[in-house]
PDB file of N, CA and C in Angstrom:
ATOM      1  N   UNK A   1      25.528 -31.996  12.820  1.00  0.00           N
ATOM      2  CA  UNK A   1      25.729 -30.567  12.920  1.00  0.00           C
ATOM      3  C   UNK A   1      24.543 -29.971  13.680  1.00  0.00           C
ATOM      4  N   UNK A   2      25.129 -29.163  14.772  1.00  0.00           N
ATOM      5  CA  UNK A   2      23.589 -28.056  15.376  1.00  0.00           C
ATOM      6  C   UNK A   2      23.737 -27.172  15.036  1.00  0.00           C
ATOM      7  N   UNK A   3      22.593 -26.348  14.898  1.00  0.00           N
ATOM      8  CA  UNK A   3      22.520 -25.125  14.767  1.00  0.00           C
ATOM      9  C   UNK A   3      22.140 -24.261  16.239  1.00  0.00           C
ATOM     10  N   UNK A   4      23.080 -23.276  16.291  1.00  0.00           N
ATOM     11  CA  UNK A   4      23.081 -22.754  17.649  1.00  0.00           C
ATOM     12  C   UNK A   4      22.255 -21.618  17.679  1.00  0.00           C
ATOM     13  N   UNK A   5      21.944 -21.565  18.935  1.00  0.00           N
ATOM     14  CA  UNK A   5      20.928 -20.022  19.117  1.00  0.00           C
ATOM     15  C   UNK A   5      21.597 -18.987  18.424  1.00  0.00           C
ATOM     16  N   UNK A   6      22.715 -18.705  18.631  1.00  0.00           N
ATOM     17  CA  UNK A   6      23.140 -17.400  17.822  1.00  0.00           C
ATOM     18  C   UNK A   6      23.102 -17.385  16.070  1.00  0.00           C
ATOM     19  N   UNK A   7      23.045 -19.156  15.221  1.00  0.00           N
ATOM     20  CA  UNK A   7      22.467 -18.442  14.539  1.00  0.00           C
ATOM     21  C   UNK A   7      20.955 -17.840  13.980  1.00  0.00           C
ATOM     22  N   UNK A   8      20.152 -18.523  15.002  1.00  0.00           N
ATOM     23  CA  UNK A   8      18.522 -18.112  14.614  1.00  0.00           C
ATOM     24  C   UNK A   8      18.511 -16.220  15.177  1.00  0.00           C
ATOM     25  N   UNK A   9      19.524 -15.903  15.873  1.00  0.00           N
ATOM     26  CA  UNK A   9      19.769 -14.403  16.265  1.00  0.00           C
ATOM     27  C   UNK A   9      20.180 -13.851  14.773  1.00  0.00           C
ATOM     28  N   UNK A  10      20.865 -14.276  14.396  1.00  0.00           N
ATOM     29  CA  UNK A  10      21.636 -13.548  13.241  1.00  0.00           C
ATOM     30  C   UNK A  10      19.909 -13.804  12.196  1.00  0.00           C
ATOM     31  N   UNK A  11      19.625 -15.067  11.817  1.00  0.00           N
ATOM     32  CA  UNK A  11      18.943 -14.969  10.683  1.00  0.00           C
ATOM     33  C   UNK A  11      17.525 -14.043  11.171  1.00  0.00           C
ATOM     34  N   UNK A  12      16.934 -14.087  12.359  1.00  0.00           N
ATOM     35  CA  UNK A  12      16.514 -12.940  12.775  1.00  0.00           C
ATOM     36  C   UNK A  12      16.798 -11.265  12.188  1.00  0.00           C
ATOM     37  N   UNK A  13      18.163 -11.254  12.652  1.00  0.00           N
ATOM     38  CA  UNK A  13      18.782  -9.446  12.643  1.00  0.00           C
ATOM     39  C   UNK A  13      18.557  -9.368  10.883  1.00  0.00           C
ATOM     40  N   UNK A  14      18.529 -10.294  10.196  1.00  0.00           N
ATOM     41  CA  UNK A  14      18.709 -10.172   8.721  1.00  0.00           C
ATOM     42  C   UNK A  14      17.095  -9.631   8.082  1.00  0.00           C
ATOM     43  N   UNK A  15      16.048 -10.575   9.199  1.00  0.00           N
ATOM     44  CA  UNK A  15      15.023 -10.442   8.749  1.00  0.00           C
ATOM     45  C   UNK A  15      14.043  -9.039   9.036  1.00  0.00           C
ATOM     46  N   UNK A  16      14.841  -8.521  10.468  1.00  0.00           N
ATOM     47  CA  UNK A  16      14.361  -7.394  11.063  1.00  0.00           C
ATOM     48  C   UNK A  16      15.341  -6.054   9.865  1.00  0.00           C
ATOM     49  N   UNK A  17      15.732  -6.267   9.662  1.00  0.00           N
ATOM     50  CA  UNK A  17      17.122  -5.450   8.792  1.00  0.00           C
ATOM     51  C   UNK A  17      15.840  -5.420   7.599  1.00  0.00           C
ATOM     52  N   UNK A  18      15.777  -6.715   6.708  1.00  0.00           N
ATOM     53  CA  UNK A  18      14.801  -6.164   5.375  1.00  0.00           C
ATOM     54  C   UNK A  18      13.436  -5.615   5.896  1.00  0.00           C
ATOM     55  N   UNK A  19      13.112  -5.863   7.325  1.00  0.00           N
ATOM     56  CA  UNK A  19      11.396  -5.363   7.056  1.00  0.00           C
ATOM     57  C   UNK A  19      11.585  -3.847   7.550  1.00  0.00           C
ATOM     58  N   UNK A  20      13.055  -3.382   8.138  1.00  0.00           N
ATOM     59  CA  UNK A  20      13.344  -1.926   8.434  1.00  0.00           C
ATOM     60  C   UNK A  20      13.019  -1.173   6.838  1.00  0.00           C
ATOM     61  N   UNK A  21      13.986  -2.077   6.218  1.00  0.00           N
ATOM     62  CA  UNK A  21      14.399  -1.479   4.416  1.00  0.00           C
ATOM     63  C   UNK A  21      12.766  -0.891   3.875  1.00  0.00           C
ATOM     64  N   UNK A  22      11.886  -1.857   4.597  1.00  0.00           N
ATOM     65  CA  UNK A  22      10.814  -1.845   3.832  1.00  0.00           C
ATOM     66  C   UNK A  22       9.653  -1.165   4.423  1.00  0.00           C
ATOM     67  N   UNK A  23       9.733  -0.267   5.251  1.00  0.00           N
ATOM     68  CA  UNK A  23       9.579   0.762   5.900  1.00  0.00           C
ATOM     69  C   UNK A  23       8.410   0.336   7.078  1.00  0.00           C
ATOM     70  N   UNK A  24       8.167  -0.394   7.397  1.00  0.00           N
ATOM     71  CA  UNK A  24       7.605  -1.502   8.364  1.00  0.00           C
ATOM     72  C   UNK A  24       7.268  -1.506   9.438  1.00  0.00           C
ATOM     73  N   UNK A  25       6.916  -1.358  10.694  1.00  0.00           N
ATOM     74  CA  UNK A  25       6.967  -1.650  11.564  1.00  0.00           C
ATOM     75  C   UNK A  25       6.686  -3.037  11.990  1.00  0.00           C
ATOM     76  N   UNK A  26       6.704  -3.364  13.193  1.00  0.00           N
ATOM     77  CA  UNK A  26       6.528  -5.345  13.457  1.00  0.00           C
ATOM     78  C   UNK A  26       5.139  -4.778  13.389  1.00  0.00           C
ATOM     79  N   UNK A  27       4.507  -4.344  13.670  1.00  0.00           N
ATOM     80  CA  UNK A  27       3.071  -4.724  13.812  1.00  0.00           C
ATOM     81  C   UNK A  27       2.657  -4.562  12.173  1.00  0.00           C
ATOM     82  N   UNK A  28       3.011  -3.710  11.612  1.00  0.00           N
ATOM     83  CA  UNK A  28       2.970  -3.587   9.968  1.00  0.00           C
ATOM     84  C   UNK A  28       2.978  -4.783   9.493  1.00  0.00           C
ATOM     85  N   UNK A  29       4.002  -5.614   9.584  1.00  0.00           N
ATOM     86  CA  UNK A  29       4.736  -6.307   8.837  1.00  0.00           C
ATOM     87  C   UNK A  29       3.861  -7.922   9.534  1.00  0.00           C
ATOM     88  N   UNK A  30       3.290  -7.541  10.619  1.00  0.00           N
ATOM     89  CA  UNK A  30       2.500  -8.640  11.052  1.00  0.00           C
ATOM     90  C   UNK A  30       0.904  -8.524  10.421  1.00  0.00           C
ATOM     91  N   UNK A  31       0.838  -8.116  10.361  1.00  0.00           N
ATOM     92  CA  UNK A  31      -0.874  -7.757   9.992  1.00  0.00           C
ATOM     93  C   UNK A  31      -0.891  -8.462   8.155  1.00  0.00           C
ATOM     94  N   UNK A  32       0.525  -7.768   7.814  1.00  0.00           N
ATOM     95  CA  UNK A  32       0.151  -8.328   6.310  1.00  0.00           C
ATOM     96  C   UNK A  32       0.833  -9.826   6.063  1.00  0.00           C
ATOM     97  N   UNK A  33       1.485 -10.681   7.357  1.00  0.00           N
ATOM     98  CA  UNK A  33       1.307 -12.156   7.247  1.00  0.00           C
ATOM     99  C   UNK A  33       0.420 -12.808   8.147  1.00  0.00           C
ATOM    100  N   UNK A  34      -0.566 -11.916   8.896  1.00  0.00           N
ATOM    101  CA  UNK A  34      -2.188 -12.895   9.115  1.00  0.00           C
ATOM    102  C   UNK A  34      -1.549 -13.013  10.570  1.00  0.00           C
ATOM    103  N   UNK A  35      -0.456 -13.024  11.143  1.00  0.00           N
ATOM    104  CA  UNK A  35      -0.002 -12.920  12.479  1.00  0.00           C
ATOM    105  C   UNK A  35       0.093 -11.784  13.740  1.00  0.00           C
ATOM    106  N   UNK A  36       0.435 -12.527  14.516  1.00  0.00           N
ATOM    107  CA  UNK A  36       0.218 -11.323  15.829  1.00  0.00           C
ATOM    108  C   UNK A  36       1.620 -10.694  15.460  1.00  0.00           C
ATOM    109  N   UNK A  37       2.274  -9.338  16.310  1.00  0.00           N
ATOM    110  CA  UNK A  37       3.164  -8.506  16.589  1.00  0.00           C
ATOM    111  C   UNK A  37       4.357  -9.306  17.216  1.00  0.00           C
ATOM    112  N   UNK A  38       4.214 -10.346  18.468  1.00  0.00           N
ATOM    113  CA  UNK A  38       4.934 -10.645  19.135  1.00  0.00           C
ATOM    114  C   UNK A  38       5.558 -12.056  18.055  1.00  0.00           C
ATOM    115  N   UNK A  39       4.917 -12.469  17.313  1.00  0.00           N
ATOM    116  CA  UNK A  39       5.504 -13.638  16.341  1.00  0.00           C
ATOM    117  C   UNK A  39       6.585 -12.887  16.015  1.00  0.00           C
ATOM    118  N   UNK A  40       6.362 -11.848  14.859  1.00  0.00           N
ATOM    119  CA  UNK A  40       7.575 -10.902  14.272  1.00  0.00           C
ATOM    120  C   UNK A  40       8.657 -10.743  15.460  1.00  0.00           C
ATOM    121  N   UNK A  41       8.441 -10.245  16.720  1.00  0.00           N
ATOM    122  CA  UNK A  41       9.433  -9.956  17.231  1.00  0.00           C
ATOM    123  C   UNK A  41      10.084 -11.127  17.846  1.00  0.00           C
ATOM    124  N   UNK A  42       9.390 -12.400  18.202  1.00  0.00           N
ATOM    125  CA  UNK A  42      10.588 -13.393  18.418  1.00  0.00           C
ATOM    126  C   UNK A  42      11.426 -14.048  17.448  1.00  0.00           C
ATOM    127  N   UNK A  43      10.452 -13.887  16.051  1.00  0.00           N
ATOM    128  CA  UNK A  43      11.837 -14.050  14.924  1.00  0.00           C
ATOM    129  C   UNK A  43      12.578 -13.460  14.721  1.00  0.00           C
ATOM    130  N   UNK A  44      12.364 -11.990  15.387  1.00  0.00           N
ATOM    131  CA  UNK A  44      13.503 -11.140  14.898  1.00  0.00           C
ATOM    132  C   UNK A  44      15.043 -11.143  15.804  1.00  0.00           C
ATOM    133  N   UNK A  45      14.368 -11.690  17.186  1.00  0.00           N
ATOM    134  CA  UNK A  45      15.200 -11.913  18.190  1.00  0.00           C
ATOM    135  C   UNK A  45      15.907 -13.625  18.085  1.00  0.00           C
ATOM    136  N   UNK A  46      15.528 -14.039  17.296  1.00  0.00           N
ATOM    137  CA  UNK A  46      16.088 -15.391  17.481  1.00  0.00           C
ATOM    138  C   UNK A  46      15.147 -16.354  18.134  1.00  0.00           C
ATOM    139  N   UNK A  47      14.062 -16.255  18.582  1.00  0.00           N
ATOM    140  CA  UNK A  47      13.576 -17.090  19.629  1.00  0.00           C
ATOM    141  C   UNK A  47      12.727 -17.446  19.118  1.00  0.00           C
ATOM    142  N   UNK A  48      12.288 -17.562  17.546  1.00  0.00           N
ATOM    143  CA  UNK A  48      11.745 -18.862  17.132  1.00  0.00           C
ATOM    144  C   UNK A  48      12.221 -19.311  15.888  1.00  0.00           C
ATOM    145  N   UNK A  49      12.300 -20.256  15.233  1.00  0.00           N
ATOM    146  CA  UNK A  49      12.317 -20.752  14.038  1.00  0.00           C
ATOM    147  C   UNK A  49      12.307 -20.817  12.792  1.00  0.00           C
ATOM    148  N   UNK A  50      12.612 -20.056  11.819  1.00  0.00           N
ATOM    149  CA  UNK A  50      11.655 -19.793  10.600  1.00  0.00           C
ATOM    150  C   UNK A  50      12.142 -21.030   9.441  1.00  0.00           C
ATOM    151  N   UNK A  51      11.507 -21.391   8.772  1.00  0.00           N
ATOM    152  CA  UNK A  51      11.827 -22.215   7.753  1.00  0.00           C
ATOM    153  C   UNK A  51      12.154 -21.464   6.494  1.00  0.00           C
ATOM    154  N   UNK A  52      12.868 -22.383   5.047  1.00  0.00           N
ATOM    155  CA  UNK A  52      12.493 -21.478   3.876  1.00  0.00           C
ATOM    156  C   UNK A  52      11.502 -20.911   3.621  1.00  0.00           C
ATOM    157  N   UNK A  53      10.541 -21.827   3.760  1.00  0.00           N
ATOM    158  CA  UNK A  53       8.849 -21.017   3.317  1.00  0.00           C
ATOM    159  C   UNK A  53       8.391 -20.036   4.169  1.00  0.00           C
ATOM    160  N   UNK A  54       8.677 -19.898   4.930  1.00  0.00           N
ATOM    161  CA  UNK A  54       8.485 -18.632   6.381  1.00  0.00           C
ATOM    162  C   UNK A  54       9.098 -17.645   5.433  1.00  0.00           C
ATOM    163  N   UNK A  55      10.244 -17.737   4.776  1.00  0.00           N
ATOM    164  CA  UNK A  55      11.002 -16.776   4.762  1.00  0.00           C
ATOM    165  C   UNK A  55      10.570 -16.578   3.076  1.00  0.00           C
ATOM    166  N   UNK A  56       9.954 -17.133   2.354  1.00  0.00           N
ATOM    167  CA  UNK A  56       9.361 -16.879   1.434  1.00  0.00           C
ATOM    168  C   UNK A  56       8.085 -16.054   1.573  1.00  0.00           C
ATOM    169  N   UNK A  57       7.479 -16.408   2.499  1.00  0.00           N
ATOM    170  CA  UNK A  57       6.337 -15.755   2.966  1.00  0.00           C
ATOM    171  C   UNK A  57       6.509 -14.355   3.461  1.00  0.00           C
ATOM    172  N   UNK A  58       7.629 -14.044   4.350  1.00  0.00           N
ATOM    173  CA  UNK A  58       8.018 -12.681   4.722  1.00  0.00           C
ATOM    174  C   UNK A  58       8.536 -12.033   4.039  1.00  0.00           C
ATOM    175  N   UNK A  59       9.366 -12.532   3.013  1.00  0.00           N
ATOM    176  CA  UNK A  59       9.407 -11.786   1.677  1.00  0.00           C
ATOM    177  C   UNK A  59       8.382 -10.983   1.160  1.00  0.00           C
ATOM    178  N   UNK A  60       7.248 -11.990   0.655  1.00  0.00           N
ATOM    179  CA  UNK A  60       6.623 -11.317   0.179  1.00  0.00           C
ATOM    180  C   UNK A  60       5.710 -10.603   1.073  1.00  0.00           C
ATOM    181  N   UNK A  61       5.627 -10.771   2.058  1.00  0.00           N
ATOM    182  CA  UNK A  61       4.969  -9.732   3.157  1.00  0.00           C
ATOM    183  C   UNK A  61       5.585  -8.232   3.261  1.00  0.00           C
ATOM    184  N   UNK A  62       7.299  -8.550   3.049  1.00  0.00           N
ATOM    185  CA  UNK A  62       8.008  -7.774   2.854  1.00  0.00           C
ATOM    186  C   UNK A  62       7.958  -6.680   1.527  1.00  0.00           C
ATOM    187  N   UNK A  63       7.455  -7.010   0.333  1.00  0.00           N
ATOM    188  CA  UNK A  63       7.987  -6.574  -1.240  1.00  0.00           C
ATOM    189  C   UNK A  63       9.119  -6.854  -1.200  1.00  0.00           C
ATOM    190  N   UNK A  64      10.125  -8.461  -1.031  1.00  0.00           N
ATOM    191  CA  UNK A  64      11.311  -8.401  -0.819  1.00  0.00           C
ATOM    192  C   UNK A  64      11.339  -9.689  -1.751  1.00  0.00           C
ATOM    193  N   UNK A  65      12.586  -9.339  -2.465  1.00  0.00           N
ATOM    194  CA  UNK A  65      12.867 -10.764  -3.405  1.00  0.00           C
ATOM    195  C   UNK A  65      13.011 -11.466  -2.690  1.00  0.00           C
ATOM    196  N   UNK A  66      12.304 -12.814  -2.762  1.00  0.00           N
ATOM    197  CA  UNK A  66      12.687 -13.910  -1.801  1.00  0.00           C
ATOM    198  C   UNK A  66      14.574 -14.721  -1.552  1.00  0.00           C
ATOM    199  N   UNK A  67      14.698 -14.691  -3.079  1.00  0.00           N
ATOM    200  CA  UNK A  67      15.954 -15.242  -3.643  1.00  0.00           C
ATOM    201  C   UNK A  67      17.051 -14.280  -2.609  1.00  0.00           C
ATOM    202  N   UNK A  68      17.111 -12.835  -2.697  1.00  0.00           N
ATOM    203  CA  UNK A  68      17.839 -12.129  -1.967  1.00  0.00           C
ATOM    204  C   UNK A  68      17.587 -12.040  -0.829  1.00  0.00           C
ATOM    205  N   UNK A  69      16.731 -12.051  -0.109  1.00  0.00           N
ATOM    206  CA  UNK A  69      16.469 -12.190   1.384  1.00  0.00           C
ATOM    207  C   UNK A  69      16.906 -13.635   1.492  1.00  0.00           C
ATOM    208  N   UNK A  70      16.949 -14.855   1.140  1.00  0.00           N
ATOM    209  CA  UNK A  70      17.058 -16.019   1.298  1.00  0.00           C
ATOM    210  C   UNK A  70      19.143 -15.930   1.135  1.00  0.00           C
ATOM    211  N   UNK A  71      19.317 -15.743   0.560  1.00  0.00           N
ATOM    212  CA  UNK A  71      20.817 -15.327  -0.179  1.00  0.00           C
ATOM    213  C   UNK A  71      21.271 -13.975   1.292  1.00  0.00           C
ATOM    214  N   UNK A  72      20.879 -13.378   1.419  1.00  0.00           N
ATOM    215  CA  UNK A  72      21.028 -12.404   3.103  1.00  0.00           C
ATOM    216  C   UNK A  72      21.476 -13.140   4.239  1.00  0.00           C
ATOM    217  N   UNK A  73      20.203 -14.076   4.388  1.00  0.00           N
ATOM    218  CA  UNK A  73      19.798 -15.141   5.307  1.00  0.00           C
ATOM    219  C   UNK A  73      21.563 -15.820   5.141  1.00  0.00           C
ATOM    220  N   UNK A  74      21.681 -16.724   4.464  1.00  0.00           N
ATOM    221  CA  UNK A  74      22.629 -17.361   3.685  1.00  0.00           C
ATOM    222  C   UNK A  74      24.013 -17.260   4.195  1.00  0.00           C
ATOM    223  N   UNK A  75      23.905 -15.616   3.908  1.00  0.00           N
ATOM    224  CA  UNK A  75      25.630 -15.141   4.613  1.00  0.00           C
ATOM    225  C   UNK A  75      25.534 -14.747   5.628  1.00  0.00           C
ATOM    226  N   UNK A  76      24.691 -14.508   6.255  1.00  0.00           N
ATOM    227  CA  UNK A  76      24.459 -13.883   7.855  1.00  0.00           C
ATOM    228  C   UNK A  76      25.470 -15.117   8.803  1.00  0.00           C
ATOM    229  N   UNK A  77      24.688 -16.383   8.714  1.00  0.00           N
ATOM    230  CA  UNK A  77      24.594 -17.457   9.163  1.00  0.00           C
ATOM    231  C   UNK A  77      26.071 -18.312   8.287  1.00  0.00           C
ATOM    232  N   UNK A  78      26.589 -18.071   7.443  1.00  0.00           N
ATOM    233  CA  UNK A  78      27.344 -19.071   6.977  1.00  0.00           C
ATOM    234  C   UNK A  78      28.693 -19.107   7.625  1.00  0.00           C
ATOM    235  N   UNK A  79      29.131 -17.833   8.377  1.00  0.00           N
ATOM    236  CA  UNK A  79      30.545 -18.347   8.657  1.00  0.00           C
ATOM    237  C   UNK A  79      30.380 -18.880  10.127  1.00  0.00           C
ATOM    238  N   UNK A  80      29.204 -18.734  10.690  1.00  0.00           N
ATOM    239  CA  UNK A  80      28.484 -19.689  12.251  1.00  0.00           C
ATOM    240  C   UNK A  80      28.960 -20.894  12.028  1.00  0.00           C
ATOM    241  N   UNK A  81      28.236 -21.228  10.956  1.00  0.00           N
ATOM    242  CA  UNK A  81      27.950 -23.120  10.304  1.00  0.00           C
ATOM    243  C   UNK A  81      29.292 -23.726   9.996  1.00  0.00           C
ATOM    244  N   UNK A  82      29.930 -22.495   9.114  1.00  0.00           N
ATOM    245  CA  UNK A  82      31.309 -23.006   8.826  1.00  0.00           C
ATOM    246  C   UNK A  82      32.137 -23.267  10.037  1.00  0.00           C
ATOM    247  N   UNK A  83      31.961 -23.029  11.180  1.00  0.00           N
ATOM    248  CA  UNK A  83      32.875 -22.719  12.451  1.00  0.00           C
ATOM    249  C   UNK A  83      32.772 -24.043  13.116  1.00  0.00           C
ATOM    250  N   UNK A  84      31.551 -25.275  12.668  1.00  0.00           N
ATOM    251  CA  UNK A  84      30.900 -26.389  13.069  1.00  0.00           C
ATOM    252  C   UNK A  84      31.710 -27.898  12.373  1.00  0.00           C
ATOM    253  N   UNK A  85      32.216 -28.443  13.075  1.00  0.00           N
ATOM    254  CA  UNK A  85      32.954 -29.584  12.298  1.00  0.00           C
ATOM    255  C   UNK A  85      31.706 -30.570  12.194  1.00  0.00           C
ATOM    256  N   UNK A  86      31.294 -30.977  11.070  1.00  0.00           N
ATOM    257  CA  UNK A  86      30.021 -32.259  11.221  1.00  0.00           C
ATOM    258  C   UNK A  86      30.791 -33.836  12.546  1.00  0.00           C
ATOM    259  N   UNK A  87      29.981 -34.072  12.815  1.00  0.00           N
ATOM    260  CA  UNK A  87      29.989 -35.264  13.611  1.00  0.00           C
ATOM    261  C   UNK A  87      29.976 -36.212  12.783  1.00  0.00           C
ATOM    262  N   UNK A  88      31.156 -36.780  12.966  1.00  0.00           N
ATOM    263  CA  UNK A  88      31.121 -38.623  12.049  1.00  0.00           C
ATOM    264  C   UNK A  88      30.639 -38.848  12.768  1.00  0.00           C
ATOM    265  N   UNK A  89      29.546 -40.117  11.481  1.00  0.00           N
ATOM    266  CA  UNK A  89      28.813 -41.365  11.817  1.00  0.00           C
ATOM    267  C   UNK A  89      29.322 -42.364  12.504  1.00  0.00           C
ATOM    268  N   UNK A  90      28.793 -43.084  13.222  1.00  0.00           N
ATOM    269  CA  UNK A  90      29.639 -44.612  13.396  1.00  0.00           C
ATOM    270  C   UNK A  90      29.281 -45.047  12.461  1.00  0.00           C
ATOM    271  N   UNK A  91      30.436 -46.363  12.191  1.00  0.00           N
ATOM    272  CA  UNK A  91      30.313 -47.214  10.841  1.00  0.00           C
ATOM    273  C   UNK A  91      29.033 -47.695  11.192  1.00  0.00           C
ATOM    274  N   UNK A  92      28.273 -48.449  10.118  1.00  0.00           N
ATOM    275  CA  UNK A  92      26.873 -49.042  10.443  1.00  0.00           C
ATOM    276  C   UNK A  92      26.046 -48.251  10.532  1.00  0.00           C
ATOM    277  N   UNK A  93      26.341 -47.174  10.802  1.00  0.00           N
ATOM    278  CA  UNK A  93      24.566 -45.728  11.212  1.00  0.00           C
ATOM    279  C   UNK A  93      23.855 -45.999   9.718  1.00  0.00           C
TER     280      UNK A  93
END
């Protein structure tokens, strides 16, 4: 299974969405995870990566339950993934 650019866009829009909630700006919201401005904005755009713990971390950078931002994350992205048939193995892999 890949994961496609559009959904690191979506889990982005989810993450820019709670740090709006949380009255924020990117540079706000960067300063209180030890990072530059432009980090925030390529996660928010899709154009980098975040892991669970990223997103545990921006939580709480956020005042944001992690569980519900993670659970946000979750459905943003799930009917993408669902749209993905997994690739059978060859026998032997």
């Amino acid at each position: 299974m890949r994961i496609e650019p559009e959904q690191y866009r979506l889990v982005g829009t989810r993450l820019g969405a709670a740090r709006r909630r949380a009255n924020l700006t990117q540079t706000e919201a960067a300063e209180r995870l030890g990072r530059k401005q432009t980090l925030v904005s390529e996660i928010e755009r899709g154009l980098r990566r975040v892991d669970v713990l990223e997103i545990v971390l921006i939580s709480r950078a956020l005042d944001a339950d992690p569980f519900e931002l993670f659970a946000e994350v979750t459905r943003s992205t799930e009917a993408g993934l669902k749209a993905q048939k997994p690739k059978r193995r060859p026998k032997g892999a």
